[in-house]
PDB file of N, CA and C in Angstrom:
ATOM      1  N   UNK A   1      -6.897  11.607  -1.702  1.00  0.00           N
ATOM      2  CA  UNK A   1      -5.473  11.833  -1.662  1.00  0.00           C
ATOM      3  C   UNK A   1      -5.147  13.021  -2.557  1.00  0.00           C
ATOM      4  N   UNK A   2      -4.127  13.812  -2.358  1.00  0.00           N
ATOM      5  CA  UNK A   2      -3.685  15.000  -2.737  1.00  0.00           C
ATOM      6  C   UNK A   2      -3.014  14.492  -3.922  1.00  0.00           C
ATOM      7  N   UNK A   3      -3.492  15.401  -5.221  1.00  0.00           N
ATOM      8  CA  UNK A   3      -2.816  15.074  -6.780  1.00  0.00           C
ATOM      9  C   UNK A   3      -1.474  15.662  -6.507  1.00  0.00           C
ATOM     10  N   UNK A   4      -0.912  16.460  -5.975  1.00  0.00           N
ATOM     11  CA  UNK A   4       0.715  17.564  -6.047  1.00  0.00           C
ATOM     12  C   UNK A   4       1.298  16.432  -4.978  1.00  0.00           C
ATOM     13  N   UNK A   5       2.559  16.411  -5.333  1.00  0.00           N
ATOM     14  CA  UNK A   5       3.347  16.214  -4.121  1.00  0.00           C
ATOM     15  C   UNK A   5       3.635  16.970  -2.888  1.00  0.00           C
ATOM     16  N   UNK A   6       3.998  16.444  -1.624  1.00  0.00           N
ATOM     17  CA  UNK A   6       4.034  17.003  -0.466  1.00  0.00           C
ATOM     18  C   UNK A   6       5.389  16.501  -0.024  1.00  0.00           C
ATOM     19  N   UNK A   7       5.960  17.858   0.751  1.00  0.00           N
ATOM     20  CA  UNK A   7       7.544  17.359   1.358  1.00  0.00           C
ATOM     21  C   UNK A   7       7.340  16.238   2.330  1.00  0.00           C
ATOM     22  N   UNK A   8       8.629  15.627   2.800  1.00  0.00           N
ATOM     23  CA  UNK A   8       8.523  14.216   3.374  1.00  0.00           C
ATOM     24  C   UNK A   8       8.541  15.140   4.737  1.00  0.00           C
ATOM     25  N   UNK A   9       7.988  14.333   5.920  1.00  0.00           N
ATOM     26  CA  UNK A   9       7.737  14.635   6.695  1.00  0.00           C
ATOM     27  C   UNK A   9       9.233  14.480   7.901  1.00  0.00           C
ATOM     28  N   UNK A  10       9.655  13.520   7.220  1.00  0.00           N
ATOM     29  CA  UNK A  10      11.050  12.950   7.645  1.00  0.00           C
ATOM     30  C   UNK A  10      12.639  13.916   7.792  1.00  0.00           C
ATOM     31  N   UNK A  11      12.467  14.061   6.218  1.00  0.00           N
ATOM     32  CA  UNK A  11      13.702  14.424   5.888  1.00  0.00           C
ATOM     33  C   UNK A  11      13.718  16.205   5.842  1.00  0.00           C
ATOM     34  N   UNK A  12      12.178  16.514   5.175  1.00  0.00           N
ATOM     35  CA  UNK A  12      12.055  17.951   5.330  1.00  0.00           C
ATOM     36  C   UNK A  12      12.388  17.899   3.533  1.00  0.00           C
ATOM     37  N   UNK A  13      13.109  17.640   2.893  1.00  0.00           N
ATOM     38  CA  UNK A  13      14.144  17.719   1.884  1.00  0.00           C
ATOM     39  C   UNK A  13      13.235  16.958   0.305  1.00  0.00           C
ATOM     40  N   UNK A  14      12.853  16.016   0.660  1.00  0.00           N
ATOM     41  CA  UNK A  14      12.610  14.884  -0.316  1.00  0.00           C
ATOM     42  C   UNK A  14      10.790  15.385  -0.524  1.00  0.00           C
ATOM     43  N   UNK A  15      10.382  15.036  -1.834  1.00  0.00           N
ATOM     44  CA  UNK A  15       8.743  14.764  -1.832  1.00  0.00           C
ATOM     45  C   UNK A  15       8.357  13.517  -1.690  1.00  0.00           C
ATOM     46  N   UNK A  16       7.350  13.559  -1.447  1.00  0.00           N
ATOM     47  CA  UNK A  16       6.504  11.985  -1.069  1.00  0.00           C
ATOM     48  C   UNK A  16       5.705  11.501  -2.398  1.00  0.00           C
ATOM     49  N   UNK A  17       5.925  10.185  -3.245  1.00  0.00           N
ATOM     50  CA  UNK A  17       5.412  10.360  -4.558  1.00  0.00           C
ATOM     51  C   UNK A  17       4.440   8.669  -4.041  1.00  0.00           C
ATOM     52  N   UNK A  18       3.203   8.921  -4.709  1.00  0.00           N
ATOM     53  CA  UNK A  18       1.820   7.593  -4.215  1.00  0.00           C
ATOM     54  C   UNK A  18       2.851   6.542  -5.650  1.00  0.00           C
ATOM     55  N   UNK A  19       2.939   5.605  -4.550  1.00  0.00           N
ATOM     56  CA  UNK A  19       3.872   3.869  -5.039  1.00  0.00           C
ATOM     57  C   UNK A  19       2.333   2.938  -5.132  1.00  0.00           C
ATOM     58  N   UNK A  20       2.404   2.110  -6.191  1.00  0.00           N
ATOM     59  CA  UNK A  20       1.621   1.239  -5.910  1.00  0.00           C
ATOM     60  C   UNK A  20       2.186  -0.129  -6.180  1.00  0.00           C
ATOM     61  N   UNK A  21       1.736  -1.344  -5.715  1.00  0.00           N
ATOM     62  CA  UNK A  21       2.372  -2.236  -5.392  1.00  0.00           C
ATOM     63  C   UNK A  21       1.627  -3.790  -5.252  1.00  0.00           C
ATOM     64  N   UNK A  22       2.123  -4.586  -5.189  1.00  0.00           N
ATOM     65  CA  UNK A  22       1.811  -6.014  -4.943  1.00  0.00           C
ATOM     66  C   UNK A  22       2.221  -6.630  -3.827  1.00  0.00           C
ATOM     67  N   UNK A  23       1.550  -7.847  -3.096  1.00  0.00           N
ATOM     68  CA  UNK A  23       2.389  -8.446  -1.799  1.00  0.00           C
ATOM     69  C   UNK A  23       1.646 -10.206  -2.084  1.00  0.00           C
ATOM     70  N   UNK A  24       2.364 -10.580  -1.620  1.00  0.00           N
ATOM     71  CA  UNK A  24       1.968 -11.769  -0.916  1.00  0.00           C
ATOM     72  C   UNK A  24       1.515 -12.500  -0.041  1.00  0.00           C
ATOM     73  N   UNK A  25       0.733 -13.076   0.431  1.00  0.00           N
ATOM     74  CA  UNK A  25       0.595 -13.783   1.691  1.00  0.00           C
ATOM     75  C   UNK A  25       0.231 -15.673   2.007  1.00  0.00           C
ATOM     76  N   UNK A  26       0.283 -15.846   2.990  1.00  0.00           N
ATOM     77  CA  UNK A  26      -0.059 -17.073   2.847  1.00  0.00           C
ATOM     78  C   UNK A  26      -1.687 -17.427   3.489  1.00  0.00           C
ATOM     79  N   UNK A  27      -2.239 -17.942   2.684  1.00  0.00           N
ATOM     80  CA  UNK A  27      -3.875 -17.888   3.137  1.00  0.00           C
ATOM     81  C   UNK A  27      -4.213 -19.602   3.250  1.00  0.00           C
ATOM     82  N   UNK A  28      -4.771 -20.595   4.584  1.00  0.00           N
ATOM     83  CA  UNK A  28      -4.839 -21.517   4.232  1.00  0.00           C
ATOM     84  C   UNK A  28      -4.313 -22.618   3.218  1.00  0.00           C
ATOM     85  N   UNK A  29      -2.665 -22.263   3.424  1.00  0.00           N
ATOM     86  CA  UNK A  29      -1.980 -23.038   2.469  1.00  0.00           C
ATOM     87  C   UNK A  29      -1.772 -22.621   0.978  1.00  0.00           C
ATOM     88  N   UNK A  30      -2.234 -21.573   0.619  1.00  0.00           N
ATOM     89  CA  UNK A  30      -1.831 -21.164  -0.678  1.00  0.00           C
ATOM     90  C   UNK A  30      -1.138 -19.615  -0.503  1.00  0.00           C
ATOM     91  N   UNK A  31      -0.837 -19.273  -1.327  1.00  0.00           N
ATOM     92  CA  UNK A  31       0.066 -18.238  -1.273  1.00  0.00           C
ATOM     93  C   UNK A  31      -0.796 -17.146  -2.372  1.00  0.00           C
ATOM     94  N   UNK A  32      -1.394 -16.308  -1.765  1.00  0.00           N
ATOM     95  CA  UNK A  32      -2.411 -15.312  -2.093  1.00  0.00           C
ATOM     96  C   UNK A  32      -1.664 -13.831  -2.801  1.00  0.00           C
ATOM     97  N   UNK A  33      -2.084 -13.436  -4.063  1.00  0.00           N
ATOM     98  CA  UNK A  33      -1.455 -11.971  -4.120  1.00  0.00           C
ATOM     99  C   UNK A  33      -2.485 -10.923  -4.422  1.00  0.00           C
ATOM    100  N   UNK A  34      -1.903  -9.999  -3.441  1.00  0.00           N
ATOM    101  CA  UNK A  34      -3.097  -8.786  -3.640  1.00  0.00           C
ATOM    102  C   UNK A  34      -2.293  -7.668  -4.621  1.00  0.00           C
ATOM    103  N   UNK A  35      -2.964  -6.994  -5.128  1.00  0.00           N
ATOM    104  CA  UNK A  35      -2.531  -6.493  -6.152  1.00  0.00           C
ATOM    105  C   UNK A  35      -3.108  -4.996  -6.081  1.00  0.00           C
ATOM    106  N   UNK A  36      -2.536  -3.845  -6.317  1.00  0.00           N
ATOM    107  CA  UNK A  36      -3.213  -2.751  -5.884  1.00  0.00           C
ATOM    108  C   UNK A  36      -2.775  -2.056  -4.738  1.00  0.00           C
ATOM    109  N   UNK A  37      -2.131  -2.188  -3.867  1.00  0.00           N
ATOM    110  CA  UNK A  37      -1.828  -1.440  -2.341  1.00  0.00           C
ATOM    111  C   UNK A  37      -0.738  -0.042  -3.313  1.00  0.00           C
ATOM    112  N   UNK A  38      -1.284   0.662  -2.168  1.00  0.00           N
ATOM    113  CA  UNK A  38      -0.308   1.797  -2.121  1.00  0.00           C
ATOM    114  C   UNK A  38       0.046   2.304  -0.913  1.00  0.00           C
ATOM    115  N   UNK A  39       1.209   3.419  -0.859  1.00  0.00           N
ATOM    116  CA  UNK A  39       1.938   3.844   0.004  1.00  0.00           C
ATOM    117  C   UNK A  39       2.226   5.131  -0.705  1.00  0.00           C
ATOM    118  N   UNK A  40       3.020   5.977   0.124  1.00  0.00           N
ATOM    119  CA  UNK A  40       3.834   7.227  -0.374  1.00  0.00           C
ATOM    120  C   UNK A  40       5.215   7.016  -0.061  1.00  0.00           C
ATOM    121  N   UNK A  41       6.016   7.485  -0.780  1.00  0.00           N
ATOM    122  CA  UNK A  41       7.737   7.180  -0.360  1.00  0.00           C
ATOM    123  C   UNK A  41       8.518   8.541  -0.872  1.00  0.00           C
ATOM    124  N   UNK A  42       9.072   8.805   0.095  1.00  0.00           N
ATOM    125  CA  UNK A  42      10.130  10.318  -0.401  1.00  0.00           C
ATOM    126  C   UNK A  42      11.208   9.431  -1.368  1.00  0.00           C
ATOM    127  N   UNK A  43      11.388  10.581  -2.211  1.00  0.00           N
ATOM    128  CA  UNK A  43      12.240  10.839  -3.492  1.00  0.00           C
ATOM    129  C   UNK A  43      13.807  10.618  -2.775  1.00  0.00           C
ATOM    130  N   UNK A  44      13.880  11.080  -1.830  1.00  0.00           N
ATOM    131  CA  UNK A  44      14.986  11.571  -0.958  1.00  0.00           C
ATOM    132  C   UNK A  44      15.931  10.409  -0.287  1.00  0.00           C
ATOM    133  N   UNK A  45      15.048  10.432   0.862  1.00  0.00           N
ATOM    134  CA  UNK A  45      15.557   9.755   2.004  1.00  0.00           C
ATOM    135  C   UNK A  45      14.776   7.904   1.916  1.00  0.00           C
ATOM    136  N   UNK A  46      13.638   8.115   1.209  1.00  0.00           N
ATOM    137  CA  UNK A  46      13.022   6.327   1.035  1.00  0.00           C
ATOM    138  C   UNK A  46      12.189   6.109   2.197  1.00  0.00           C
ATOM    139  N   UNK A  47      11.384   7.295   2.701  1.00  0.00           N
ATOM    140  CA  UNK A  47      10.985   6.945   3.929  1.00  0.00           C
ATOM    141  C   UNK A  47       9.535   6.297   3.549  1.00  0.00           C
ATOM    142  N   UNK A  48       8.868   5.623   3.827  1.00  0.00           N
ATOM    143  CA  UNK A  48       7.929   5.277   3.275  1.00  0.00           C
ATOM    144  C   UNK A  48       6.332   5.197   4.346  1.00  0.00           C
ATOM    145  N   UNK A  49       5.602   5.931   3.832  1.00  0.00           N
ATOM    146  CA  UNK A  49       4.457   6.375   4.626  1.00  0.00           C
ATOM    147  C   UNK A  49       3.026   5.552   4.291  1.00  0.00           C
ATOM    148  N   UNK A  50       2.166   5.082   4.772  1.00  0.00           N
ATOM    149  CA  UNK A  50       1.187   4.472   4.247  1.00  0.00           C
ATOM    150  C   UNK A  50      -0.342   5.503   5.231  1.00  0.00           C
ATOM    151  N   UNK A  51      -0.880   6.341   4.664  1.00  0.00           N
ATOM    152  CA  UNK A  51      -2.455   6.462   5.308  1.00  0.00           C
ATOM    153  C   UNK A  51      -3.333   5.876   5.539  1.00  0.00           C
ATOM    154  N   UNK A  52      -3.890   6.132   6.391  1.00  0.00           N
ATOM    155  CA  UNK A  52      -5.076   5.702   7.102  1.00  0.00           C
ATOM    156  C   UNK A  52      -6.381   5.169   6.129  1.00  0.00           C
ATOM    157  N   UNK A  53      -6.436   5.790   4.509  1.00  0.00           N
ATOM    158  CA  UNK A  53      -7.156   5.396   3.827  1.00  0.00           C
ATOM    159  C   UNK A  53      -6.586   4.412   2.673  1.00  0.00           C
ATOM    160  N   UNK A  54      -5.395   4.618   3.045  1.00  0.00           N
ATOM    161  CA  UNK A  54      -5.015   3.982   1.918  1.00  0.00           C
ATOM    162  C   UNK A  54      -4.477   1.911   2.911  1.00  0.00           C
ATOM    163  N   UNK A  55      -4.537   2.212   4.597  1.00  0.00           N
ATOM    164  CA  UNK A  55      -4.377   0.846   5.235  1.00  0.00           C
ATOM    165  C   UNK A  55      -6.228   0.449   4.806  1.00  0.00           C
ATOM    166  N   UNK A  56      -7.400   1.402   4.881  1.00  0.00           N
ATOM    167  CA  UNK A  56      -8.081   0.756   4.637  1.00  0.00           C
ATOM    168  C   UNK A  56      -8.596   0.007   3.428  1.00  0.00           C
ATOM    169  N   UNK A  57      -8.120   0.589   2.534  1.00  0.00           N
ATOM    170  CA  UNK A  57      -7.771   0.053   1.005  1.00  0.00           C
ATOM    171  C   UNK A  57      -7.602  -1.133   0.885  1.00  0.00           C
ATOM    172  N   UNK A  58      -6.369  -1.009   1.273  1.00  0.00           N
ATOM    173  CA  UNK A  58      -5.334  -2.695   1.460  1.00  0.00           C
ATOM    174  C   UNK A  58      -6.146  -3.941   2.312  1.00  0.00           C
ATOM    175  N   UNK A  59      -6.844  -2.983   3.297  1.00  0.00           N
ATOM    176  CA  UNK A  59      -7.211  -4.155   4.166  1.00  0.00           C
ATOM    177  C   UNK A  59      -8.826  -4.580   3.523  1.00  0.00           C
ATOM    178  N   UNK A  60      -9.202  -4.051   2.216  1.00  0.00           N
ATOM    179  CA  UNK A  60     -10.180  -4.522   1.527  1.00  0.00           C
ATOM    180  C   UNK A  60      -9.853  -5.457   0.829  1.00  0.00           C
ATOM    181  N   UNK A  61      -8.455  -5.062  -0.358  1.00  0.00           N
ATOM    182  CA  UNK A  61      -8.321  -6.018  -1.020  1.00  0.00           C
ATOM    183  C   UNK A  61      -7.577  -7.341  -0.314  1.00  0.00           C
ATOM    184  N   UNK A  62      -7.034  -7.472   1.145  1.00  0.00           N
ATOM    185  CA  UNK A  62      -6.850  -8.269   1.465  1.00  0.00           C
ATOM    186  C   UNK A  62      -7.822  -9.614   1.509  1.00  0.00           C
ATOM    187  N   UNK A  63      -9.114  -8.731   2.144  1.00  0.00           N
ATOM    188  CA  UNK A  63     -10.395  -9.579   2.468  1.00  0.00           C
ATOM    189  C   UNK A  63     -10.643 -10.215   1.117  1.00  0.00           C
ATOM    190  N   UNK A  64     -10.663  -9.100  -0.171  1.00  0.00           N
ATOM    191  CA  UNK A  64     -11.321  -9.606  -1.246  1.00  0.00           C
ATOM    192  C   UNK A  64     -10.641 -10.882  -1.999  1.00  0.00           C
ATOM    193  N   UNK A  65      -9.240 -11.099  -1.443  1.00  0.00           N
ATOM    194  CA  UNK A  65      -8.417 -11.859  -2.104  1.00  0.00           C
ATOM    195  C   UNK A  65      -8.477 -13.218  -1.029  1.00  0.00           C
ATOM    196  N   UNK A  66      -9.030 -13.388  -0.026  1.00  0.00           N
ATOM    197  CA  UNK A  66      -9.070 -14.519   0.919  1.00  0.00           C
ATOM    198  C   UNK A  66     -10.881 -15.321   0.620  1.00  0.00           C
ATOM    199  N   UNK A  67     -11.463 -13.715   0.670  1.00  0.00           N
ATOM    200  CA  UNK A  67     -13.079 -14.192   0.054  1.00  0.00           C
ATOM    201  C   UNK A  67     -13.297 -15.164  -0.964  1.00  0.00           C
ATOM    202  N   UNK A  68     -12.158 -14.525  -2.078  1.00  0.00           N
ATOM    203  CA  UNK A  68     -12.177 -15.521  -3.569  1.00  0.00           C
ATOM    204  C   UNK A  68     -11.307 -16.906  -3.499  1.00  0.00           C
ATOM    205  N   UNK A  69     -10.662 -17.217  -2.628  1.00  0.00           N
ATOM    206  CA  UNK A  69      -9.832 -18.178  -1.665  1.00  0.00           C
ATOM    207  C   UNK A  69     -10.490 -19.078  -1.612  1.00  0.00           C
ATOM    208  N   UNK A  70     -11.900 -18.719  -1.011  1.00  0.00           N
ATOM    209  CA  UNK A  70     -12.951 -19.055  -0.304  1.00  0.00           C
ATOM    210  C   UNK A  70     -13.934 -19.628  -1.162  1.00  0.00           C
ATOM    211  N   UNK A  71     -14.068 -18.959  -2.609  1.00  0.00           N
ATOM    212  CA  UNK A  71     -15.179 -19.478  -3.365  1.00  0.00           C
ATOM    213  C   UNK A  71     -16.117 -18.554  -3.233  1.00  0.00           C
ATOM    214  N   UNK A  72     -15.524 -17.684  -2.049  1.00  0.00           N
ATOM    215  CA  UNK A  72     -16.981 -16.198  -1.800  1.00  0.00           C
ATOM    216  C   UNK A  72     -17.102 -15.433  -2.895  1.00  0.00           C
TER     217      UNK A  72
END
């Protein structure tokens, strides 16, 4: 991922600044939190963008947080 900011793709106007974040889910009856996801979001307009490396990210620590669920 690029260290400088980049204009929003949206607005033209706003930069896109890397958000990082927490979520929830429900996994076999418990309520799981992954911790770590990111996104990009303009300054501007709030548009909020997520990449292709950064869905595969998420969709690691998803696994890693259902694995330990698991006892894996």
């Amino acid at each position: 991922m690029k260290k400088h900011s980049e204009a929003c793709p949206d607005c033209e106007t706003g930069e896109l600044h890397l958000e990082r974040y927490n979520d929830e889910f429900e996994y076999r009856g418990q309520t799981l939190t992954v911790e770590g996801l990111e996104c990009l979001n303009c300054d501007h307009c709030g548009t909020e963008i997520i990449r292709p490396e950064q869905i595969r990210h998420g969709d690691k620590l998803f696994a890693d947080a259902r694995r330990r669920a698991d006892g894996l």
